[in-house]
Structures are given as C-alpha cells and as structure tokens.
Protein backbone atom coordinates (compact mmCIF):
# COMPACT_ATOMS: atom_id res chain seq x y z
CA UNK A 1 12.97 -50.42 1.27
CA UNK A 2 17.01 -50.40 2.03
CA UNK A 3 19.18 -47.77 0.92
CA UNK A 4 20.88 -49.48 -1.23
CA UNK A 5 17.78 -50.17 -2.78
CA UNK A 6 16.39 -46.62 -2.77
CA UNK A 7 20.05 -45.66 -4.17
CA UNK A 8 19.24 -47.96 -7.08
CA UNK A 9 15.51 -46.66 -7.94
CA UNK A 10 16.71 -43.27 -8.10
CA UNK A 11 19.99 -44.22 -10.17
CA UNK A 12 17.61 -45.55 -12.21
CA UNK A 13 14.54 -42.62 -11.77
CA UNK A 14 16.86 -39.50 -12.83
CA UNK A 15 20.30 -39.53 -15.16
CA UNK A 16 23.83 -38.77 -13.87
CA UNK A 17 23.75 -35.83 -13.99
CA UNK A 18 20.22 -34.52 -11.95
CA UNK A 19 22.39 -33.97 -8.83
CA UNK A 20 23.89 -30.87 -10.63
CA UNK A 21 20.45 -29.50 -12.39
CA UNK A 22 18.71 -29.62 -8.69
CA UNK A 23 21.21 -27.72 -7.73
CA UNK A 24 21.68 -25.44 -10.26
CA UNK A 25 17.69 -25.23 -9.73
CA UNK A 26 18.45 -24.11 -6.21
CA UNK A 27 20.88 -21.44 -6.79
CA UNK A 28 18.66 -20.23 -9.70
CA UNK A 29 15.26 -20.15 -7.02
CA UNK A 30 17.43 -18.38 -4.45
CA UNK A 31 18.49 -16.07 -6.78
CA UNK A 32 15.45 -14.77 -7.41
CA UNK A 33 14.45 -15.27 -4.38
CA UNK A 34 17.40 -12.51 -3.01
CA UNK A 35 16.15 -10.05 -5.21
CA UNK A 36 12.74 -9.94 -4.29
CA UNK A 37 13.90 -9.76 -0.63
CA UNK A 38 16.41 -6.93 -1.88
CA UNK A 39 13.37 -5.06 -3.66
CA UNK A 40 10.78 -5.65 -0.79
CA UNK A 41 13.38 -4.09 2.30
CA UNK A 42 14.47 -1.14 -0.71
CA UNK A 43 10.32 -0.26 -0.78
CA UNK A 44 9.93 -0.55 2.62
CA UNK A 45 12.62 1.40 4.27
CA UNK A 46 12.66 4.14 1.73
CA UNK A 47 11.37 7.63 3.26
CA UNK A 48 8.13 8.79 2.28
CA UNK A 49 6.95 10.60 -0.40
CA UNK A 50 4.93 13.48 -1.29
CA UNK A 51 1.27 13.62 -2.69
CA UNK A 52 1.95 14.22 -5.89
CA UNK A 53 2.56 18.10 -7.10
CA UNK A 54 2.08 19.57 -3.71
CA UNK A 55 4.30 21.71 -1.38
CA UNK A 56 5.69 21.01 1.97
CA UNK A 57 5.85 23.92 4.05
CA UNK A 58 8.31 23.83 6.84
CA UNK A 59 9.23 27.52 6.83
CA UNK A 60 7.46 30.28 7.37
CA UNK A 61 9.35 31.96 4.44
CA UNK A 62 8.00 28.98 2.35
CA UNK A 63 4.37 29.93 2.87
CA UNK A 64 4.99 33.14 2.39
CA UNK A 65 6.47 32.81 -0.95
CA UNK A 66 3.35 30.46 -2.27
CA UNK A 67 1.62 32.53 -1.37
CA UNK A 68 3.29 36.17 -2.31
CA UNK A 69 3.36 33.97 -5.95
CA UNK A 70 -0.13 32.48 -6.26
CA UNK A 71 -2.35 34.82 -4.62
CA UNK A 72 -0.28 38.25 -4.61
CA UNK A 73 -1.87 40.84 -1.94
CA UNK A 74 -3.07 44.07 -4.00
CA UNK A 75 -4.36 47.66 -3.18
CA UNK A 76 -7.94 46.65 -4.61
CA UNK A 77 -7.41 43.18 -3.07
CA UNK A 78 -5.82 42.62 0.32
CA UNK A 79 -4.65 38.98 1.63
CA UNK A 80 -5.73 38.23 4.75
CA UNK A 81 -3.33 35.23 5.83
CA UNK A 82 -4.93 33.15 9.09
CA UNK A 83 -2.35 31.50 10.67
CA UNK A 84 -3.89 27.73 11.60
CA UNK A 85 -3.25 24.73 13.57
CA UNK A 86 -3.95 20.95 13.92
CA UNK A 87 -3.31 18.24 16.42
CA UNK A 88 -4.91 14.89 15.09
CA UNK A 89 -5.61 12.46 17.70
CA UNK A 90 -7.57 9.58 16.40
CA UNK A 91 -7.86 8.28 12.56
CA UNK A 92 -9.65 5.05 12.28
CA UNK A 93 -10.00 2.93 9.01
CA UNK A 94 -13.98 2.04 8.96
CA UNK A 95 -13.26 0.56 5.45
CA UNK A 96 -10.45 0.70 2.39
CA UNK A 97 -11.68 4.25 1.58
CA UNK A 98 -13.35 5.81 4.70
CA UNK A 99 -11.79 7.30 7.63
CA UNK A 100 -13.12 8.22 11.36
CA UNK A 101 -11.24 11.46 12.68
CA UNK A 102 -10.66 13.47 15.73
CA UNK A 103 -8.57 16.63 17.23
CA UNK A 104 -8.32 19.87 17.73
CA UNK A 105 -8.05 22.72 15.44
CA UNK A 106 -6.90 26.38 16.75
CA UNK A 107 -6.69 29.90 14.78
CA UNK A 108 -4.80 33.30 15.46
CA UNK A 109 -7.14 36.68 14.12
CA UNK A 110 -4.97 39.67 14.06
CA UNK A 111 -6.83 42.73 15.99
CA UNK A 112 -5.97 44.27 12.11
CA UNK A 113 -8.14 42.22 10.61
CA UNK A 114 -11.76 42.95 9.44
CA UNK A 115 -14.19 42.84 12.25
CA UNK A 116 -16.22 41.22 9.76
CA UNK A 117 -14.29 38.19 8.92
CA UNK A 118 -15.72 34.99 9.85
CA UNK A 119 -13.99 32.63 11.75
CA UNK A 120 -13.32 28.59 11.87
CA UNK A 121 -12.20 26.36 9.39
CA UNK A 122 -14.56 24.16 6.51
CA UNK A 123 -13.55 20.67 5.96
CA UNK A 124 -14.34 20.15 2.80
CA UNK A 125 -13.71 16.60 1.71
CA UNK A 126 -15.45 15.33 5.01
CA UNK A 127 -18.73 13.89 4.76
CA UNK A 128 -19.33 14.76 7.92
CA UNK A 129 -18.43 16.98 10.40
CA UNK A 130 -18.97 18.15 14.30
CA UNK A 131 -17.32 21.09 15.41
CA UNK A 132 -17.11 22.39 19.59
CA UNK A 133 -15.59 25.32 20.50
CA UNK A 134 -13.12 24.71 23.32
CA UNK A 135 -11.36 28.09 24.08
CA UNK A 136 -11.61 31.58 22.56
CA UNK A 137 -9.15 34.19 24.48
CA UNK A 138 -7.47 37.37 23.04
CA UNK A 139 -3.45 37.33 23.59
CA UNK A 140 -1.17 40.11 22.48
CA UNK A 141 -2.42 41.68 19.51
CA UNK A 142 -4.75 38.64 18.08
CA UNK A 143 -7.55 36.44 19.27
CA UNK A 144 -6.74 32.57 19.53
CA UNK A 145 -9.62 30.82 18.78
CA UNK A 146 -9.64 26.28 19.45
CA UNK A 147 -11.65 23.90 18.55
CA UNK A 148 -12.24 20.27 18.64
CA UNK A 149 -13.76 18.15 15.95
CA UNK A 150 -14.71 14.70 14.43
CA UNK A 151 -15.06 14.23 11.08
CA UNK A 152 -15.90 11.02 8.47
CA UNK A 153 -13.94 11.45 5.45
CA UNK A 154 -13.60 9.52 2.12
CA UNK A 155 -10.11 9.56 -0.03
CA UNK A 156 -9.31 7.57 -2.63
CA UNK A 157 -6.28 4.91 -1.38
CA UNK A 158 -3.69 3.43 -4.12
CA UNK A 159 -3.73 -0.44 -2.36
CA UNK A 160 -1.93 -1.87 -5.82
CA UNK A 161 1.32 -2.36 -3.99
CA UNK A 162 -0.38 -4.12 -1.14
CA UNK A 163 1.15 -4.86 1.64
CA UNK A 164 4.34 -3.04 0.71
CA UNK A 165 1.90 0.17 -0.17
CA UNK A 166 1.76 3.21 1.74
CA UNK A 167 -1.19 5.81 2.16
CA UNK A 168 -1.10 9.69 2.48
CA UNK A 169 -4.19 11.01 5.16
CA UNK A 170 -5.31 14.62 4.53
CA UNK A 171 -6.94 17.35 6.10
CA UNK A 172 -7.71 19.43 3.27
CA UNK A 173 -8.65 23.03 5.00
CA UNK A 174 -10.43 26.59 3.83
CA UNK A 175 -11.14 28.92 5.73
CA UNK A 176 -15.73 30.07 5.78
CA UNK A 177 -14.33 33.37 3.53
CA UNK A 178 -12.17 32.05 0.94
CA UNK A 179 -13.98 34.36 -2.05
CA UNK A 180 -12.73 37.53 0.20
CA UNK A 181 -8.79 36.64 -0.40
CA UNK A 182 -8.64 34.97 2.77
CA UNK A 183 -5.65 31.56 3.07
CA UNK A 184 -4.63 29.67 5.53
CA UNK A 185 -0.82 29.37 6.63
CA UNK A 186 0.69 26.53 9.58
CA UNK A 187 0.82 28.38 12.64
CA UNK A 188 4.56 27.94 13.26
CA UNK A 189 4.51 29.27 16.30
CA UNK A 190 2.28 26.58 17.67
CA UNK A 191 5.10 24.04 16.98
CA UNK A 192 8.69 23.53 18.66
CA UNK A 193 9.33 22.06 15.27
CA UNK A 194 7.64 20.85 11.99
CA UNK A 195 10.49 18.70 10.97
CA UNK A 196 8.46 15.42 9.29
CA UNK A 197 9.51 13.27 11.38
CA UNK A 198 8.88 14.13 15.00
CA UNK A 199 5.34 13.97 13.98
CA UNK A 200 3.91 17.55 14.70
CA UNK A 201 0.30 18.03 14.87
CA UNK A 202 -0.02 14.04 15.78
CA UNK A 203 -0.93 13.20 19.60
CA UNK A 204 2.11 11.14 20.72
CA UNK A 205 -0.56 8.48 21.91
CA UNK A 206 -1.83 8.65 17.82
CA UNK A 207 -2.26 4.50 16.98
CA UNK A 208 -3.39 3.42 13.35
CA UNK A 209 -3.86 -0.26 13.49
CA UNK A 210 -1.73 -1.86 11.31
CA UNK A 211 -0.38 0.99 10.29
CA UNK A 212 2.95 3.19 11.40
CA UNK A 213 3.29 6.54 11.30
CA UNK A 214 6.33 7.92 9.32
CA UNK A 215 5.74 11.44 9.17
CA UNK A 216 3.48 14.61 9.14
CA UNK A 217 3.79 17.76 7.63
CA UNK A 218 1.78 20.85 6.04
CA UNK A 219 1.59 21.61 2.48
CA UNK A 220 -0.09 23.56 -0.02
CA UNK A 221 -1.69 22.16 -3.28
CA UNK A 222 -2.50 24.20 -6.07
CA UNK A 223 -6.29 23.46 -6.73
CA UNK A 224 -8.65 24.94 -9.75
CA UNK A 225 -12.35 23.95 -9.51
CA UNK A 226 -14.94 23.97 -12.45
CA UNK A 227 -17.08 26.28 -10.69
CA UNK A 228 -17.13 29.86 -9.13
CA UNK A 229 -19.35 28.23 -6.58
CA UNK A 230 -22.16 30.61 -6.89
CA UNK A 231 -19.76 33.67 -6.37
CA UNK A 232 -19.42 36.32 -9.31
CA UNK A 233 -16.16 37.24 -8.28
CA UNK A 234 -14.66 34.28 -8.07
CA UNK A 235 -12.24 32.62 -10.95
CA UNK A 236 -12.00 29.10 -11.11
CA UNK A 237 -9.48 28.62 -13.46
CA UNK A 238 -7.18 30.40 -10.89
CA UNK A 239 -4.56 28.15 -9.12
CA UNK A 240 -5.66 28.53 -5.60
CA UNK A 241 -3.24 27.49 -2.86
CA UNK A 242 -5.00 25.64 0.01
CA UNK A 243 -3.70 24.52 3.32
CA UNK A 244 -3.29 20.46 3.44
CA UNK A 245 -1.97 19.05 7.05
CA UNK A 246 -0.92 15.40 5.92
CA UNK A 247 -0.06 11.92 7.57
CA UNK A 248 2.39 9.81 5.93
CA UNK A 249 1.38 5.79 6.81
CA UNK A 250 3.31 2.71 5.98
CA UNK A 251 1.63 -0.82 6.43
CA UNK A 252 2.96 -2.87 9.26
CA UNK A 253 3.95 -6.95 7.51
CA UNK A 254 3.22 -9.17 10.16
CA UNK A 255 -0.07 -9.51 9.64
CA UNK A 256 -0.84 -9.27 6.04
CA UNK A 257 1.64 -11.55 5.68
CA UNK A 258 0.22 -14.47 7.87
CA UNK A 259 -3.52 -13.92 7.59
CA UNK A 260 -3.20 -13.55 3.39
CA UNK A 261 -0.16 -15.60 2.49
CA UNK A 262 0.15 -18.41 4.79
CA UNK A 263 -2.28 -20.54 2.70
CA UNK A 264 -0.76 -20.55 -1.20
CA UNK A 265 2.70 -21.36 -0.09
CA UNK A 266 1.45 -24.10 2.41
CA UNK A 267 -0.34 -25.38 -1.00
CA UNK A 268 2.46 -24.10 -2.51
CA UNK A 269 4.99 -26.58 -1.00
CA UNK A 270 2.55 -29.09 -0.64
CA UNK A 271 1.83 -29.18 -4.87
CA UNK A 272 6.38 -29.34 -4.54
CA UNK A 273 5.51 -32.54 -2.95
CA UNK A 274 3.38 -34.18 -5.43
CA UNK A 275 5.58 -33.47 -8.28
CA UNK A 276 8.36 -35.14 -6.32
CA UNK A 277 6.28 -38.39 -5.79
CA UNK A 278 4.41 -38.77 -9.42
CA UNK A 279 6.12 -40.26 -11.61
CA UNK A 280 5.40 -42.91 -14.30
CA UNK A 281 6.69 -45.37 -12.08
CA UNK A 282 3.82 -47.79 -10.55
CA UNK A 283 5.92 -49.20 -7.88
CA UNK A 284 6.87 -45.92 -6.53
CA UNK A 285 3.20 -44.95 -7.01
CA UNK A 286 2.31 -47.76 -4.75
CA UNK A 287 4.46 -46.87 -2.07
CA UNK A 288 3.12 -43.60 -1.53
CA UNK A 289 -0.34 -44.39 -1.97
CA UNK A 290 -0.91 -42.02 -4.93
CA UNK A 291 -3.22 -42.32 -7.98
CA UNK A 292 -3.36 -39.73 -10.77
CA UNK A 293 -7.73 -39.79 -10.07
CA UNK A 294 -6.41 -38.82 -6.39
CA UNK A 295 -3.88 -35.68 -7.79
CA UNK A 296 -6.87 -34.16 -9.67
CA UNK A 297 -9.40 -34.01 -6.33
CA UNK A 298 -6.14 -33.14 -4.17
CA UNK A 299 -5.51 -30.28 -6.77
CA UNK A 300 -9.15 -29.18 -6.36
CA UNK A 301 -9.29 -29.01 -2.59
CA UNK A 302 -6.82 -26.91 -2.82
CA UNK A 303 -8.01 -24.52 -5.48
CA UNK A 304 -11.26 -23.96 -3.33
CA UNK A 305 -8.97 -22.61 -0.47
CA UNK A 306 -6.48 -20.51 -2.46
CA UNK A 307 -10.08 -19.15 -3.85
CA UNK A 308 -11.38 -18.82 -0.20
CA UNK A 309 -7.89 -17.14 0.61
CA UNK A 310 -7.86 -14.41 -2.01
CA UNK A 311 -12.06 -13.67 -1.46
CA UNK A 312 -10.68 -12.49 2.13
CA UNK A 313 -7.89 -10.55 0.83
CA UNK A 314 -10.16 -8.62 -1.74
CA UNK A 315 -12.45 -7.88 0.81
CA UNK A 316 -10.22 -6.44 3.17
CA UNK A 317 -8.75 -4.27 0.63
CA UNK A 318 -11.69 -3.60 -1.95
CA UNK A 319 -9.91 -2.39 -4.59
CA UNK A 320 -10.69 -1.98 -8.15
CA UNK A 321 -8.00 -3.79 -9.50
CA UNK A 322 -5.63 -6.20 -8.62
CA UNK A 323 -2.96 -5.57 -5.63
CA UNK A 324 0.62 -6.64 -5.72
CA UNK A 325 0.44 -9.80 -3.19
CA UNK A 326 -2.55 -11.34 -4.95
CA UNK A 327 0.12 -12.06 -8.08
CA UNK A 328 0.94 -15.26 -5.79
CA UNK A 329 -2.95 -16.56 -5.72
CA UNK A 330 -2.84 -16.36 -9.17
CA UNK A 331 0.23 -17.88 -9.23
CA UNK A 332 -0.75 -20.58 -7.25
CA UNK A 333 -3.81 -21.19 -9.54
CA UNK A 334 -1.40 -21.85 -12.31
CA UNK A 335 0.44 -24.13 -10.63
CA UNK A 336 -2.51 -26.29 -9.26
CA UNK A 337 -3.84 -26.37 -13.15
CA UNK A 338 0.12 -27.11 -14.10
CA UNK A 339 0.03 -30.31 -11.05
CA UNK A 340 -2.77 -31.52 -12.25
CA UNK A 341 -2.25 -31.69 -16.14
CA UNK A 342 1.28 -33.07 -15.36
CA UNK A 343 -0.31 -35.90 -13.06
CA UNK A 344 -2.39 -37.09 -16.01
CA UNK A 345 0.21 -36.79 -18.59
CA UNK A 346 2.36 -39.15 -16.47
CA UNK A 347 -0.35 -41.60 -16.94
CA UNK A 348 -2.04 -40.97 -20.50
CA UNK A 349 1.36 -40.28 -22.54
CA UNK A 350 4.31 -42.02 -20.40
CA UNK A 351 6.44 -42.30 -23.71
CA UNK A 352 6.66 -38.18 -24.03
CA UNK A 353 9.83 -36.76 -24.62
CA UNK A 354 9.56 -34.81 -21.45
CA UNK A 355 8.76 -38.43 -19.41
CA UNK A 356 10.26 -41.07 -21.69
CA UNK A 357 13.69 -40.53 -20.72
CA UNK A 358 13.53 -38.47 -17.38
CA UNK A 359 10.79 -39.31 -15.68
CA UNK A 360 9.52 -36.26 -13.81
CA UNK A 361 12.87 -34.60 -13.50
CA UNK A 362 12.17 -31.59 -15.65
CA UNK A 363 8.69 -30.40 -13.53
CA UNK A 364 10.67 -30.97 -10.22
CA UNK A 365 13.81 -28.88 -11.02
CA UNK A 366 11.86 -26.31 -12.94
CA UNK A 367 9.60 -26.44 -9.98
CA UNK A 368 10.57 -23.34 -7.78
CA UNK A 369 12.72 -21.02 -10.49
CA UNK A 370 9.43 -20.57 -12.75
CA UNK A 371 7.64 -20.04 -9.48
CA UNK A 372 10.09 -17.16 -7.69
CA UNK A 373 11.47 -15.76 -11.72
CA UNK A 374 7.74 -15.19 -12.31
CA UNK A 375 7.43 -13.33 -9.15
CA UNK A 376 10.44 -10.99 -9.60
CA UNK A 377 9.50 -10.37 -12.76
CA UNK A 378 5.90 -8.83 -11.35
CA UNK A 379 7.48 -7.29 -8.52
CA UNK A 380 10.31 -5.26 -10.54
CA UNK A 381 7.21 -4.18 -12.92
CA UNK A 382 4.96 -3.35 -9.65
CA UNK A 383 7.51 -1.17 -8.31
CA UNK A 384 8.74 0.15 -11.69
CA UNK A 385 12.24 -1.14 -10.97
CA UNK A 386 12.68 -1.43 -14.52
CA UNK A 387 12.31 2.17 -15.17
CA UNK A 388 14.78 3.04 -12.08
CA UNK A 389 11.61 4.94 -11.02
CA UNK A 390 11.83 5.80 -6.55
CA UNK A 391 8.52 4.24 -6.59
C-alpha cells in the first residue's frame, strides 16, 4: 500500500478533525499520568511516621515525664525504672506476617535496687524465643547485664498501599516483674545519639531484602489489657507505659514493579493495538490478518495471564483485602472484557452511532484517558489525597 493510498484510507477511516481529539487524548492521558507520578514520589519520599498513638522517646527528660505521668512513684509504691538496650542485627520476612529476629539486649541494675528483683527482659509478642547470656559485670554503682537473642514474631502488616506501603517492626519489651512497679526506659547512655535517622540500636551491616531502612527509635505505648493476669494487685484498666524499640521500613520499587506489573501493561499496550487495527473495515481487516473470532481467543489468552499475574502478587503479599497495585489487574480485566465486546460490536452492529460515522475513533482516543483517569482516581482515594490526609 502507497502513502498516498494509506493517506486516503485514513482520510476516509476518521473525520477532519481526529488529528486534534488524539491529541487532546494525549495531553488528557499525560495529565493524569503526571499526577500519579506527582502522588507516587510525594508517598515515597515523605518521612516516616509513627505507630499510631505512641511516644517517641529521644530524651531522657521525655521518659521521665511518661513516666512521672502514667505510673507516678509513691511512698507505698516505689518505681523501679531499668534502664534497657537493643542492637537488632538480623530481621528476616519468613512470610507477609512473620518475622525471624536476632541481637543483643543489655540492662543496667542500680546497687539500690531490690536484691530481689529479677532480671532480663520478656518478649511478649514473640512466639518464640532463645535467650544466652553474653556478659554480666558490675561497673560503678550498677550491674550491666547482655544478652543475645532470636526470636519469631507475628505483627499484623497494613500491605493496602502495596508497593508504595511502608511497615513499622517492633520489639515490644517488659521487664519478668512488671506487677512490682517495675518499667523499662532506653538506656541513653548506651547511644552517641538516638536521633531516627542514624539508625541506633540497628547493626550498620542490618539488610532487609527489599526493604530500606528509614529510621529507628524508642517509644512508649500506652497499653490496658483485659486481664490482671492472675495477679490480685494488678489493674488492667490502668494505662501502662511499655518500652517499644521500633524499625521504620519502606519498600524498595524495582522489583515489585517488574516481577508484578510488567505483564498488564505489556497486555495493556498490546489490547491499544487491537483497538487501533479493528475496525468495520474488511479491507483493513485483511491486511492485518485479524478476525473478530481471533480478538475474542486473543482477549482470553491474555486474561489467563493477567489472572496468573495477580495469583503471584496475592501470594506474595497475602493480604485480606485488596492492595493498591492490584487496582491495575483489575483494570486490565475490564479492558480485555471492553476489547472484546467492542471487537464483536464492530461486526454484529456496524451501523451504531458510535461506528456508523467514526469507525473506531471513539475506543482509540478514549483508549488511555479512561485507563490512567481511572487510576488517579484510586490512587488519590488510596492515599486519602482527597481528604489532604499525610497518609
């Protein structure tokens, strides 16, 4: 076919004025397009956040007044304040909700304190837990007491927002005597610093794969149980505050992005394709080899791997609901169903309004701004853009 010739079929394909609506559909796609790019680097390079309703501590002074406010030393009562410290230097994801950990744990005892007191530290979200005792040595006017641990923990991860979602890893710590008014505190002395983000407590060798590390920090969280555990003088309806130390994680893109979306926008682009060669033309049909019977088994091949491609994705991350990047399987889905209904209306209703006059002009240029305005839409409402919220 000549180029003059091709100039003529489209002349005669699309009206005079389809030059300006495909690009008009351009600028509208890339519009949309910008913003999700513009909400996508906002969520990623934003700083971390806190678990919800808990208290960094970065001061001494800071524990002290937690603690002077929740659980006030008395005459009948005394507070006995264990200064503790942590040094993670393994955490390894053995699925979406359990974690393999390792380190070393150290306490100061005051020669003041009871003789009585026991001494180490409970884990008490681990499932399980080996301790060794690495050094015990008295220094000044106190007893330092180390030791290293592994632990298997479950916590409950938010993976909605995946890939752009980020996890908080805690250590949640009491000390054996907690009914005797005994609460842990950081050991700032143990640190040259606890600013967030030099990563105290963290080995500087500390790798989480697929993961970066964008802070650590210790906090207190104001806990109430619905139990006295067994002890008679114990309230539970008191606001405890117990030591947390805490790692804040971001996902690395790279490879969520290849292994999980690579497939729906190859189909993507390829589906683009079709709707740019159907038409109700037979000539043109001819030429490309395509037959609406063919569309329909085309558009089924590829619903089987968008399928295949999502099944991986929900098995990696096991979650209970749907997650932010699986919006463009189910996208995709659509658009297969909407390529293949189109294909067959070409053939079985040529003469309606949306053909008659057009052709196919109307998918095409609606094409990619459905596809990227749907998508901004779910990712301002994933990220509660809409209600200015940080998060």
């Amino acid at each position: 076919m000549t180029s003059e010739t091709t100039q003529e079929f489209a002349a005669a394909r699309y009206p005079k004025y389809a030059r300006y609506l495909a690009v008009g559909s351009a600028l509208l796609a890339l519009i949309f397009l910008a913003v999700i790019t513009a909400v996508w680097t906002a969520v990623y390079t934003a700083p971390p956040s806190l678990y919800p309703g808990e208290i960094q501590l970065l001061t001494r002074a800071q524990a002290q007044d937690v603690l002077n406010t929740y659980a006030p030393a008395t005459t009948d009562a005394p507070r006995y304040d264990i200064p503790t410290g942590v040094l993670i230097e393994a955490v390894e994801f053995k699925g979406p909700y359990t974690l393999q950990t390792s380190g070393f744990i150290w306490q100061r005892y005051a020669d003041t304190l009871p003789t009585d007191l026991d001494r180490g530290v409970v884990l008490p979200e681990a499932e399980s837990t080996t301790w060794t005792k690495v050094y015990e040595t008295h220094q000044g006017a106190e007893t330092l007491v180390g030791w290293s641990f592994k632990a298997t923990m479950r916590q409950e991860f938010d993976y909605s927002k995946y890939p752009l979602d980020r996890q908080i890893i805690w250590f949640q710590m009491w000390h054996p005597d907690f009914e005797r008014n005994v609460y842990l505190t950081p050991d700032f002395e143990g640190y040259p610093s606890l600013a967030p983000t030099i990563l105290p407590g963290v080995d500087p060798d500390f790798v989480v794969e697929n993961w970066f590390s964008e802070g650590s920090y210790f906090s207190y969280r104001l806990n109430r149980y619905n139990t006295n555990f067994g002890l008679a003088d114990y309230d539970p309806q008191q606001q405890d505050p117990e030591l947390y130390f805490n790692i804040n994680l971001k996902r690395g893109l790279l490879s969520p992005l290849i292994a999980r979306l690579i497939v729906p926008v190859v189909i993507l682009l390829q589906l683009f394709v079709i709707v740019l060669v159907i038409g109700s033309d037979n000539k043109r049909l001819e030429q490309f080899g395509v037959r609406p019977g063919a569309v329909i088994f085309t558009c089924a091949a590829f619903f089987f791997a968008v399928l295949v491609a999502e099944n991986a994705l929900r098995d990696e991350v096991k979650s209970y609901g749907l997650v932010y990047l699986e919006s463009v399987h189910l996208l995709t889905y659509l658009f297969i169903l909407g390529v293949a209904v189109n294909s067959v209306l070409l053939v079985a209703k040529p003469n309606l309004a949306l053909f008659r006059d057009n052709d196919n002009m109307w998918v095409e240029v609606t094409y990619w701004p459905l596809l990227f305005g749907v998508l901004m839409v779910v990712t301002l409402l994933t990220f509660n853009l809409f209600a200015a919220s940080p998060r």
